[in-house]
N, C-alpha and C. Protein backbone atom coordinates (compact mmCIF):
# COMPACT_ATOMS: atom_id res chain seq x y z
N UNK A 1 -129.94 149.76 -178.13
CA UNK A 1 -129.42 148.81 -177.15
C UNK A 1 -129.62 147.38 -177.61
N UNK A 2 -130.79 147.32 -178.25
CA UNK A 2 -130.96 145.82 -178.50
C UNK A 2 -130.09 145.30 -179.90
N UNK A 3 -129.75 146.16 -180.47
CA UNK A 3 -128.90 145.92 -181.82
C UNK A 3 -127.44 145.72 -181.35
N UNK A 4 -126.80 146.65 -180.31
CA UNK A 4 -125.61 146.32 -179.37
C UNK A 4 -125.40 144.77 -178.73
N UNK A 5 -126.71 144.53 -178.26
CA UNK A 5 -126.69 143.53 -177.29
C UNK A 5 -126.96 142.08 -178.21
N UNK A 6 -127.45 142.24 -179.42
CA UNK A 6 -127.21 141.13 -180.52
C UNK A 6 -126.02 140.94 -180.75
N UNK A 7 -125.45 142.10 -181.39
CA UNK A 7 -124.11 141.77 -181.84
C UNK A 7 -122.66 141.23 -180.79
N UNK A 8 -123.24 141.75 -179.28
CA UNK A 8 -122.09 141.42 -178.56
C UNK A 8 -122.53 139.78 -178.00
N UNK A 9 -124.20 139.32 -178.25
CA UNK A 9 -124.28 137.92 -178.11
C UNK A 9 -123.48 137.39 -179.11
N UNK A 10 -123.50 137.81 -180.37
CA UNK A 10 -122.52 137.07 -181.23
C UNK A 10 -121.34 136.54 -180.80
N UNK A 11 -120.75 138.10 -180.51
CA UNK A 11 -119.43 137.81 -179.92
C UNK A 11 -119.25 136.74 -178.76
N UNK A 12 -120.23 136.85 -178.20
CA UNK A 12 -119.84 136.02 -176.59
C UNK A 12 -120.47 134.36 -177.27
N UNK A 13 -120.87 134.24 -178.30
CA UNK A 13 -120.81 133.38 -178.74
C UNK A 13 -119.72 132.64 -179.68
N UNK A 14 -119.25 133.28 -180.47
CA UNK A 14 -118.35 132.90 -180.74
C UNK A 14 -117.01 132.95 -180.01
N UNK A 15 -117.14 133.88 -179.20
CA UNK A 15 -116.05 133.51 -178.08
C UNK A 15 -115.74 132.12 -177.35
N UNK A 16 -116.92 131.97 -176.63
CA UNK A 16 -117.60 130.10 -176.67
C UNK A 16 -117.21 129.01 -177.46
N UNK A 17 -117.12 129.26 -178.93
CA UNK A 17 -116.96 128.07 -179.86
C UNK A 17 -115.24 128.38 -179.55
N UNK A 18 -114.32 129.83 -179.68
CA UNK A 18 -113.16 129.78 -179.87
C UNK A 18 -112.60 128.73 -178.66
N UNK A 19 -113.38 129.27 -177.26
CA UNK A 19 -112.66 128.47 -176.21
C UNK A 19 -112.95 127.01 -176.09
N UNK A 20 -114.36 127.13 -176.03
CA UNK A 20 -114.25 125.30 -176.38
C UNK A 20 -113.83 124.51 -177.02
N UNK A 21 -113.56 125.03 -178.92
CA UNK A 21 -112.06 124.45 -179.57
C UNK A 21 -110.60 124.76 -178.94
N UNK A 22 -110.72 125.38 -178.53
CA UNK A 22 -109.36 125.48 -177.57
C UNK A 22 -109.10 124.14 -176.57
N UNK A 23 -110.39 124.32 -176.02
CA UNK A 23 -110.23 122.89 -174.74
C UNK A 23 -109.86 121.56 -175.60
N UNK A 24 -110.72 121.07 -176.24
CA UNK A 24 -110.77 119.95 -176.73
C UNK A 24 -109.30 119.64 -178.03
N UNK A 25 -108.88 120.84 -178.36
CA UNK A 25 -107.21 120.64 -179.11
C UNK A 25 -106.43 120.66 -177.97
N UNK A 26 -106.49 121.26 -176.82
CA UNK A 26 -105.38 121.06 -175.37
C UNK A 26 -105.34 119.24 -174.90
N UNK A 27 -106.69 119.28 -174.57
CA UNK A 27 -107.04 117.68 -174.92
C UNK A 27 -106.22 116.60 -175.48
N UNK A 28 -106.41 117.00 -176.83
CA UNK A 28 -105.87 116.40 -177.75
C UNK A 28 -104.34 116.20 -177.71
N UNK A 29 -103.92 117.41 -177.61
CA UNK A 29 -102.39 117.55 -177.44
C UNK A 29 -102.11 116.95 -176.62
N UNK A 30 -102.62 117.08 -175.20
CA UNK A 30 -102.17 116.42 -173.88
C UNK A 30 -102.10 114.84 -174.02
N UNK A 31 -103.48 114.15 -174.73
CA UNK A 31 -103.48 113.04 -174.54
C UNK A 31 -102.31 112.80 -176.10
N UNK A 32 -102.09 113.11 -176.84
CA UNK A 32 -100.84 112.94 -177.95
C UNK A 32 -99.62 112.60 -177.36
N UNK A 33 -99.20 113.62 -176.73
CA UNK A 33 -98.24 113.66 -176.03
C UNK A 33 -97.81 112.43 -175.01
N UNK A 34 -98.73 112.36 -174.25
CA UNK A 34 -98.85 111.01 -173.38
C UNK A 34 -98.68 109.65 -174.56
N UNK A 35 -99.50 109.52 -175.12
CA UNK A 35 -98.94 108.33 -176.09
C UNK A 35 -97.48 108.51 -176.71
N UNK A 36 -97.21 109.85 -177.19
CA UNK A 36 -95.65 109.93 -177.50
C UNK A 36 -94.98 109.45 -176.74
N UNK A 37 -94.72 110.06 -175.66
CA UNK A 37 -93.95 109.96 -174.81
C UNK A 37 -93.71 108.83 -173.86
N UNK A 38 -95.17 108.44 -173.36
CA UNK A 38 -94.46 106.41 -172.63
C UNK A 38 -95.19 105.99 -173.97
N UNK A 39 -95.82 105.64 -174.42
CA UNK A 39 -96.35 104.45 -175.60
C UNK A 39 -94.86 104.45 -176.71
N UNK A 40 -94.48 105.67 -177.12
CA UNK A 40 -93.69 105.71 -178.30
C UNK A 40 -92.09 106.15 -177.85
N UNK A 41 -92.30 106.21 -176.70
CA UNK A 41 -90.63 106.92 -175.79
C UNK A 41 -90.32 107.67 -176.92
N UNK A 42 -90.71 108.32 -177.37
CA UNK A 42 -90.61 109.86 -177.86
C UNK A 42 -91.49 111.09 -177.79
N UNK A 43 -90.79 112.68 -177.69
CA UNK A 43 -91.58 113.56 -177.00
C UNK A 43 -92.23 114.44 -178.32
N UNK A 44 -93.01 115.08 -177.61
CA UNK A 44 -93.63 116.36 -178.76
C UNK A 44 -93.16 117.45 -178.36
N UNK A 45 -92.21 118.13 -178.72
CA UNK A 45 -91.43 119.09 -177.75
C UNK A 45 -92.75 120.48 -177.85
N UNK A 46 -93.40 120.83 -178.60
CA UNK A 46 -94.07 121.65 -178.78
C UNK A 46 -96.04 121.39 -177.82
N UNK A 47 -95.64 120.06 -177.34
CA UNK A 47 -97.38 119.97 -176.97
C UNK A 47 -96.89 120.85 -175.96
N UNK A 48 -96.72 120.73 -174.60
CA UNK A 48 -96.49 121.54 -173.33
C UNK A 48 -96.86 123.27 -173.94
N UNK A 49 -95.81 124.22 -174.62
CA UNK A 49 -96.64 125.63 -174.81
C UNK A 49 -97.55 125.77 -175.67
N UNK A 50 -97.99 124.67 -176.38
CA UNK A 50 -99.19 124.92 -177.02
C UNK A 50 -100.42 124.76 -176.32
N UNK A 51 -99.87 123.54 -175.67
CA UNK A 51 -101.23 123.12 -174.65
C UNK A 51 -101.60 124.25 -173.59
N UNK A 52 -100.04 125.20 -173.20
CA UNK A 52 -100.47 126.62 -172.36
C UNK A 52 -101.09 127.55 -172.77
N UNK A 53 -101.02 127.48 -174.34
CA UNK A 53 -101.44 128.66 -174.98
C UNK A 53 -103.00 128.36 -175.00
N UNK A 54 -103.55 127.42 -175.23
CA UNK A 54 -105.07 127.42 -175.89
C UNK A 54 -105.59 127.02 -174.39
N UNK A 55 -105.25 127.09 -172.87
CA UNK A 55 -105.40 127.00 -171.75
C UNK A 55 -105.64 128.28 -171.22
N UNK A 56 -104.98 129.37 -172.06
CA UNK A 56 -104.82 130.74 -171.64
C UNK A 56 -106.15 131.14 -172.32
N UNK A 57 -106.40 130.66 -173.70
CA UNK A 57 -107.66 130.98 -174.30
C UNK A 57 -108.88 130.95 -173.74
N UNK A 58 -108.59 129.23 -173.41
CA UNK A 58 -109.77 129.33 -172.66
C UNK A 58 -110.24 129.59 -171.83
N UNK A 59 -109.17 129.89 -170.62
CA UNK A 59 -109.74 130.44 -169.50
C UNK A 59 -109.95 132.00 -169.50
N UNK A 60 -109.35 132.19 -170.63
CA UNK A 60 -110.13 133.75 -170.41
C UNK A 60 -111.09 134.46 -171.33
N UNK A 61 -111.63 133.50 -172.39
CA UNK A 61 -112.63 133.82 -173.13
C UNK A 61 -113.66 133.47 -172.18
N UNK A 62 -113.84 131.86 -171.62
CA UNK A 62 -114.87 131.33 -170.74
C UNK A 62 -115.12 132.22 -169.53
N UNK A 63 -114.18 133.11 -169.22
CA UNK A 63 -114.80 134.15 -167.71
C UNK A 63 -114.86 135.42 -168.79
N UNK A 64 -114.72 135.62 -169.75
CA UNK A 64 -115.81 136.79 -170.19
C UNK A 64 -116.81 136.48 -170.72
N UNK A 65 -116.95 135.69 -171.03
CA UNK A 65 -118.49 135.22 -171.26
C UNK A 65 -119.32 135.12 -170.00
N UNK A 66 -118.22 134.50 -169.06
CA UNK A 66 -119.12 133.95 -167.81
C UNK A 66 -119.78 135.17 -166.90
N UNK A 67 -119.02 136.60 -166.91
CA UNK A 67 -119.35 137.60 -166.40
C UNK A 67 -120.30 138.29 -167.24
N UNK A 68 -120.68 138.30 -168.55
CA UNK A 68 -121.50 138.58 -169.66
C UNK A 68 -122.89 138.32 -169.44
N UNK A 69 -122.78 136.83 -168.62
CA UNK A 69 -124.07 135.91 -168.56
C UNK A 69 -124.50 135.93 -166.96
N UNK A 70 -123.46 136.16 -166.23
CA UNK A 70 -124.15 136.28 -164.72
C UNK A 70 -123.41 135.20 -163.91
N UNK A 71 -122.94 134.64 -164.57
CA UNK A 71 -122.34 132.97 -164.25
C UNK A 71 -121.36 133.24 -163.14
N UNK A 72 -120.67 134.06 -163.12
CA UNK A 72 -119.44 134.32 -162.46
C UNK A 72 -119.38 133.87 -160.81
N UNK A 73 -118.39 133.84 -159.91
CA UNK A 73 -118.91 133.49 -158.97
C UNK A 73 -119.19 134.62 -158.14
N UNK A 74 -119.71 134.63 -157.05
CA UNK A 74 -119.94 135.94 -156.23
C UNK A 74 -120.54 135.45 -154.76
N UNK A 75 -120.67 136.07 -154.28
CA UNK A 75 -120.75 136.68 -152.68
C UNK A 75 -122.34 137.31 -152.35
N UNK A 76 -123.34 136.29 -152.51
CA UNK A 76 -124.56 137.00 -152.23
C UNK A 76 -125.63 136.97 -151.00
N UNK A 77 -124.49 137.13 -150.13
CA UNK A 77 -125.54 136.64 -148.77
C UNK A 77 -126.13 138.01 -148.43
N UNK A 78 -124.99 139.21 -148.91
CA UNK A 78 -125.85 140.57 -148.51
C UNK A 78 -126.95 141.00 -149.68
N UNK A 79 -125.97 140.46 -150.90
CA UNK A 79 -127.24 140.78 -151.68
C UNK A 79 -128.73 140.26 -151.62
N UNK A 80 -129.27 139.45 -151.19
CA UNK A 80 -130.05 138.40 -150.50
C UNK A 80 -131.36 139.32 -149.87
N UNK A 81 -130.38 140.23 -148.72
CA UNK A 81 -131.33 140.81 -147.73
C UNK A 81 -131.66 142.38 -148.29
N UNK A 82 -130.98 142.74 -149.41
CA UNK A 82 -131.61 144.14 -149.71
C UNK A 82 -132.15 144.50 -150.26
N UNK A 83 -132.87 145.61 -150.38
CA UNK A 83 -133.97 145.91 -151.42
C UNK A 83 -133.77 145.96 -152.75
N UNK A 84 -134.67 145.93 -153.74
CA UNK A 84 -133.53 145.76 -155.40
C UNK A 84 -133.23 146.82 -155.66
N UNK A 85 -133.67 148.15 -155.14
CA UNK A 85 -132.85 149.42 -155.56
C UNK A 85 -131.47 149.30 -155.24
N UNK A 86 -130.79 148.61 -153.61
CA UNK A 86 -129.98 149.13 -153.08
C UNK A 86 -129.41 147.76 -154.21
N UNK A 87 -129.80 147.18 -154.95
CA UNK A 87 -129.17 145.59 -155.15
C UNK A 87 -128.72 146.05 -156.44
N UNK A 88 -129.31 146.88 -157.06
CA UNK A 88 -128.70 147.03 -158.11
C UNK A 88 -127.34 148.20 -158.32
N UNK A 89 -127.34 149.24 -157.33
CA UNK A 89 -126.58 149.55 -157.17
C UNK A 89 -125.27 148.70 -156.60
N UNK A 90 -125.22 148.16 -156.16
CA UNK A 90 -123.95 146.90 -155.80
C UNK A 90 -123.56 146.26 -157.26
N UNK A 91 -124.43 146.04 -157.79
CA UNK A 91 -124.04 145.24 -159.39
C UNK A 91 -123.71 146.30 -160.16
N UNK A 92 -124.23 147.45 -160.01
CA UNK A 92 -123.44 148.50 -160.97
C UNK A 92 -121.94 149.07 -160.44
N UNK A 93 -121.72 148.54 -158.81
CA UNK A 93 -120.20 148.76 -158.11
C UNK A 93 -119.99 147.57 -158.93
N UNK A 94 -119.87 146.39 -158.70
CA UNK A 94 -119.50 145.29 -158.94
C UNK A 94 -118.54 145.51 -160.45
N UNK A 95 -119.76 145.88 -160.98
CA UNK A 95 -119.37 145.73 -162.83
C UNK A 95 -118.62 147.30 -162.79
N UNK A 96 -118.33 148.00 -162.58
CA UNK A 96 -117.57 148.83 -162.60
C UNK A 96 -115.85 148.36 -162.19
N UNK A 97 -116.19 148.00 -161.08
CA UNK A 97 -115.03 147.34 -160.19
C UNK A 97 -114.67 145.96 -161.58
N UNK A 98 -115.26 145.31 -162.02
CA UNK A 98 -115.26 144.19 -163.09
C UNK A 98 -114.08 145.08 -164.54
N UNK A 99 -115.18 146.24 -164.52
CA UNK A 99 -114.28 146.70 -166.06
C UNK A 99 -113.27 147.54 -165.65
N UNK A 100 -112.75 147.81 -164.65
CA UNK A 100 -111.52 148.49 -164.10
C UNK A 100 -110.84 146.94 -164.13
N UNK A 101 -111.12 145.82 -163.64
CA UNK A 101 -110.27 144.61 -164.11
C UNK A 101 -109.70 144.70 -165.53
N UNK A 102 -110.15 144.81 -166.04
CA UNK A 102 -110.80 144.21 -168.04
C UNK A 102 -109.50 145.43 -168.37
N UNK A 103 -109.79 146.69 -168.13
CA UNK A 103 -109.06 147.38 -168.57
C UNK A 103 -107.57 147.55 -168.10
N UNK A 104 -106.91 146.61 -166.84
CA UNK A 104 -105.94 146.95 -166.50
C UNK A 104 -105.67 144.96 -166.91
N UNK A 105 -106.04 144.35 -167.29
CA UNK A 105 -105.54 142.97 -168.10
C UNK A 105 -105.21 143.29 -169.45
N UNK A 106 -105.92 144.72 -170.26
CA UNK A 106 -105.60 144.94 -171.61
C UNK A 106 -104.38 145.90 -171.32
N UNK A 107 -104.00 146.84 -170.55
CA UNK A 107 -103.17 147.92 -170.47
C UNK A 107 -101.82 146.62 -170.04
N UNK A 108 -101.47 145.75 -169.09
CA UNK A 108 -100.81 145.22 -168.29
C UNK A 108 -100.42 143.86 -169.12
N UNK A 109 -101.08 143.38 -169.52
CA UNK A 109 -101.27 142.25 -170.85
C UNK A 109 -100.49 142.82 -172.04
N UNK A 110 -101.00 143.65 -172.67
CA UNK A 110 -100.37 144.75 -173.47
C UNK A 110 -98.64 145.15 -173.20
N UNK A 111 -98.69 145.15 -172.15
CA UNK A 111 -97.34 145.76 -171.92
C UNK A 111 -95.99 144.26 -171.80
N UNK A 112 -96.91 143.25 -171.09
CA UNK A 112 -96.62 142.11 -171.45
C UNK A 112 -95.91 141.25 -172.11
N UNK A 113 -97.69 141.47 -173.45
CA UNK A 113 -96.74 140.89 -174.61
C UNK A 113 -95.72 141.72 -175.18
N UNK A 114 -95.59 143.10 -175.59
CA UNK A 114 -94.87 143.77 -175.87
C UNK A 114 -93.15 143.57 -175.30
N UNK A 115 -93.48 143.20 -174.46
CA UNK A 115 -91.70 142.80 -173.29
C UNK A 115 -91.43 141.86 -174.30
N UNK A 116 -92.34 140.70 -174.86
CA UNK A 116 -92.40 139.35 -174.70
C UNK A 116 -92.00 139.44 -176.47
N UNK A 117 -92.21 140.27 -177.38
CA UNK A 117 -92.51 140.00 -178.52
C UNK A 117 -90.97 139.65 -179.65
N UNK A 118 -89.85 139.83 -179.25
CA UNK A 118 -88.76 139.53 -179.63
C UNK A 118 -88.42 138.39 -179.35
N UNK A 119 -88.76 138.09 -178.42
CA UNK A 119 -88.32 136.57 -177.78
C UNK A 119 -89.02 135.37 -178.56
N UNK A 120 -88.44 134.21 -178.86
CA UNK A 120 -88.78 133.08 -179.95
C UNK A 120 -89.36 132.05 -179.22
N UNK A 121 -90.29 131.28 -178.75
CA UNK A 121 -90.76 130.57 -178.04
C UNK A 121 -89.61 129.16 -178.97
N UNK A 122 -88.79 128.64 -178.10
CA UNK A 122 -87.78 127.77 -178.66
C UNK A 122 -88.55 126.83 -179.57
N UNK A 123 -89.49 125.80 -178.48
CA UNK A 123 -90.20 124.54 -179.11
C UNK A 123 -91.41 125.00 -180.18
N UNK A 124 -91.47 126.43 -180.16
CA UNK A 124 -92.34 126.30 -181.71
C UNK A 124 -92.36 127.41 -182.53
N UNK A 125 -91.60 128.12 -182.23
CA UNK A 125 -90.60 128.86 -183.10
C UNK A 125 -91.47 130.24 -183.12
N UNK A 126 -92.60 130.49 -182.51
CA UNK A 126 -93.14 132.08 -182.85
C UNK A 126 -93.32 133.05 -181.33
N UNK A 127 -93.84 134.24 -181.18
CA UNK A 127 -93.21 134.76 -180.58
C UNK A 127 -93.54 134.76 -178.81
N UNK A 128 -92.72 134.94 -178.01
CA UNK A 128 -93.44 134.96 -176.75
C UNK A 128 -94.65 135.58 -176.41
N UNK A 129 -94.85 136.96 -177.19
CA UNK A 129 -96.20 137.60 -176.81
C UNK A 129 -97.34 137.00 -177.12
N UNK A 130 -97.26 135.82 -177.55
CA UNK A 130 -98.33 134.90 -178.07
C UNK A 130 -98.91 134.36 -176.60
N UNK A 131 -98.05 134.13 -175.95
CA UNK A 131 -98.21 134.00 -174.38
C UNK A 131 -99.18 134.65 -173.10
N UNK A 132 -99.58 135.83 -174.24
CA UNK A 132 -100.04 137.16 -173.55
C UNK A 132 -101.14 137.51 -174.04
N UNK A 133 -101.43 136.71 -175.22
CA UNK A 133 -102.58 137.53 -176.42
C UNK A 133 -103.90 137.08 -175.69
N UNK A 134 -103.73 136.12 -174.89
CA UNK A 134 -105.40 135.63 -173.95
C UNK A 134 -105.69 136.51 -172.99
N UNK A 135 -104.52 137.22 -172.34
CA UNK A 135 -104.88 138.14 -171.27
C UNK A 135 -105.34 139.56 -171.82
N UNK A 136 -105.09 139.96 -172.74
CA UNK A 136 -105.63 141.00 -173.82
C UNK A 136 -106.81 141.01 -174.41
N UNK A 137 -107.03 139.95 -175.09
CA UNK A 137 -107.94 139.02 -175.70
C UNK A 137 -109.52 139.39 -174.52
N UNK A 138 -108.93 138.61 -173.75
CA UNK A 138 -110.16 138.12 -172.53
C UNK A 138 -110.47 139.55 -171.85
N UNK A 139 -109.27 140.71 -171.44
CA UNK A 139 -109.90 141.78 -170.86
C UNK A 139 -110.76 142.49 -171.96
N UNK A 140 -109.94 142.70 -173.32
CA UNK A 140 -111.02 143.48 -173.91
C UNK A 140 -112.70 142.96 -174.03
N UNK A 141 -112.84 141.45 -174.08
CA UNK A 141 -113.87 141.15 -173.85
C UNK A 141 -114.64 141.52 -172.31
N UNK A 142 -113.85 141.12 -171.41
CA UNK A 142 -114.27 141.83 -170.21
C UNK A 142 -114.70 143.07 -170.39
N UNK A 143 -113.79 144.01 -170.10
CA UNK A 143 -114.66 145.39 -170.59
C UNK A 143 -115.72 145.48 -171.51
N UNK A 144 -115.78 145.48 -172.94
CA UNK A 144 -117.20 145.15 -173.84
C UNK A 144 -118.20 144.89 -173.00
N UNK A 145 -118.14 143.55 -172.24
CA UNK A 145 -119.38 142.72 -171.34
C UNK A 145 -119.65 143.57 -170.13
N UNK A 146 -118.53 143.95 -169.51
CA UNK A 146 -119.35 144.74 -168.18
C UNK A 146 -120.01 146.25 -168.83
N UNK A 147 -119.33 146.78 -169.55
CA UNK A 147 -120.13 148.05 -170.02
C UNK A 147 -121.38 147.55 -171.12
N UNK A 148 -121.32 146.59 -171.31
CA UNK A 148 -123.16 146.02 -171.66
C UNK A 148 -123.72 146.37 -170.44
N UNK A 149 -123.18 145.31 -169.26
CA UNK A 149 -124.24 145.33 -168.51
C UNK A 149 -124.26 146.91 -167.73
N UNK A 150 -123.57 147.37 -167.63
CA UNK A 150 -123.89 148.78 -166.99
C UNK A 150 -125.05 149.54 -167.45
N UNK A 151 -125.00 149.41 -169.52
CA UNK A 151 -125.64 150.07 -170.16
C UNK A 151 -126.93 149.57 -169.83
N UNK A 152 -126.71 148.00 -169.79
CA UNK A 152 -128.55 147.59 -169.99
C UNK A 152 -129.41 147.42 -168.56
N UNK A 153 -128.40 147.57 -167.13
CA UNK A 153 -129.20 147.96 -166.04
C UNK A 153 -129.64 149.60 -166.09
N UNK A 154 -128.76 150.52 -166.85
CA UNK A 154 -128.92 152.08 -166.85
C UNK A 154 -130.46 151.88 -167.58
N UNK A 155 -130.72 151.17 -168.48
CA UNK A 155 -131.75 151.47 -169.68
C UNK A 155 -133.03 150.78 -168.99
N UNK A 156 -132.90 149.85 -167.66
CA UNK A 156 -133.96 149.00 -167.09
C UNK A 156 -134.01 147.44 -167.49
N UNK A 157 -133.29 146.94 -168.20
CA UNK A 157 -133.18 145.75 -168.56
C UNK A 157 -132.24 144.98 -167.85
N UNK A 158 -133.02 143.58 -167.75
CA UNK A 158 -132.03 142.29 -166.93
C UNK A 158 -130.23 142.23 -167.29
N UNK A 159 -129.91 141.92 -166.46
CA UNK A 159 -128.13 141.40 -166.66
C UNK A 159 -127.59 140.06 -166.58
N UNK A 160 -128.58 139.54 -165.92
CA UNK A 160 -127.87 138.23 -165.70
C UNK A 160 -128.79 137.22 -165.49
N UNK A 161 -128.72 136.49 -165.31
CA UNK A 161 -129.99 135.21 -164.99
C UNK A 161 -130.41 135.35 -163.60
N UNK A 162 -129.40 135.54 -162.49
CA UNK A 162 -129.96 134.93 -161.22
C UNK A 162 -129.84 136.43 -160.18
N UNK A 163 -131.05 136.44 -159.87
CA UNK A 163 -130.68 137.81 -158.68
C UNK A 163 -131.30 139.22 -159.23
N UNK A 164 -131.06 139.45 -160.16
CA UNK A 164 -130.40 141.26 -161.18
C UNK A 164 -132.11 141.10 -161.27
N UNK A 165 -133.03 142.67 -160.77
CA UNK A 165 -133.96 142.76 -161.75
C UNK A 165 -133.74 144.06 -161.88
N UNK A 166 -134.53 144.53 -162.76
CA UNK A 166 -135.18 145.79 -164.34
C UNK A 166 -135.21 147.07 -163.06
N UNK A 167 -134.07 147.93 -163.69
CA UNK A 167 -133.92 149.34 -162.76
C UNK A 167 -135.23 149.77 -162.15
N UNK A 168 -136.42 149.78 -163.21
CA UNK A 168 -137.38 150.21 -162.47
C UNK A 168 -138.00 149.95 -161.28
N UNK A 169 -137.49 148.31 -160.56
CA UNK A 169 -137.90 148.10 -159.53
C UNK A 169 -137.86 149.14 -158.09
């Protein structure tokens, strides 16, 4: 478990660096564009789906990480009042209910880009399913991360920072 849970910190780390270079080139583009366009009254015909594309990145690398780490948002006024046996069972619904997400963004995403993959994105010439590759992207990470945490509440170990303790409680 602990050799699993290294290697998928990797991942959720470098997932991190992918999306946060993502933000800061959307950034970039956005504020480009703006100078093109009133400073230089000329356009970047390509910032707008690029700037969608690395928007798609990031928002869906940053919520699999964020569900990875505990971050996510949630609903804990019942969790609050119950005992940690009954508490951890809710986080093992939760993350179940989580990777039934993950897996129907990769099946549905998938099918997606596939519609999408003939089609030429006009302003930058490659293919529409490129459109789709974050929602794929981000569930398979979803899934990976919630079946960590399933595995490492099954084994007695923490999940998240705030709330989650060690099965044995």
């Amino acid at each position: 478990m602990e050799r699993v849970a290294r290697v998928l910190g990797h991942v959720a780390t470098a997932a991190l660096w992918v999306a946060g270079t993502a933000l800061v080139l959307m950034t970039g583009v956005i504020a480009a564009q703006v100078v093109f366009r009133y400073g230089l009254n000329s356009s970047l015909i390509w910032s707008e789906p690029f700037a969608v594309i690395l928007m798609g990145w990031f928002i869906f690398l940053g919520a699999a990480v964020g569900i990875r780490e505990g971050y996510h948002l949630s609903f804990d006024i019942l969790i609050i009042l119950l005992p940690p046996r009954a508490k951890l069972w809710l986080f093992s619904i939760s993350d179940i209910a989580v990777t039934g997400f993950g897996v129907g963004m990769v099946w549905f995403g998938s099918q997606l880009a596939g519609s999408a993959w003939d089609i030429k994105l006009p302003s930058i010439g490659i293919s529409g399913a490129i459109d789709f590759a974050p929602i794929v992207g981000g569930g398979v990470l979803i899934v990976l991360f919630s079946l960590e945490r399933l595995a490492r509440r099954a084994a007695g170990l923490p999940t998240q920072r705030f709330g989650d303790a060690p099965a044995e409680v």
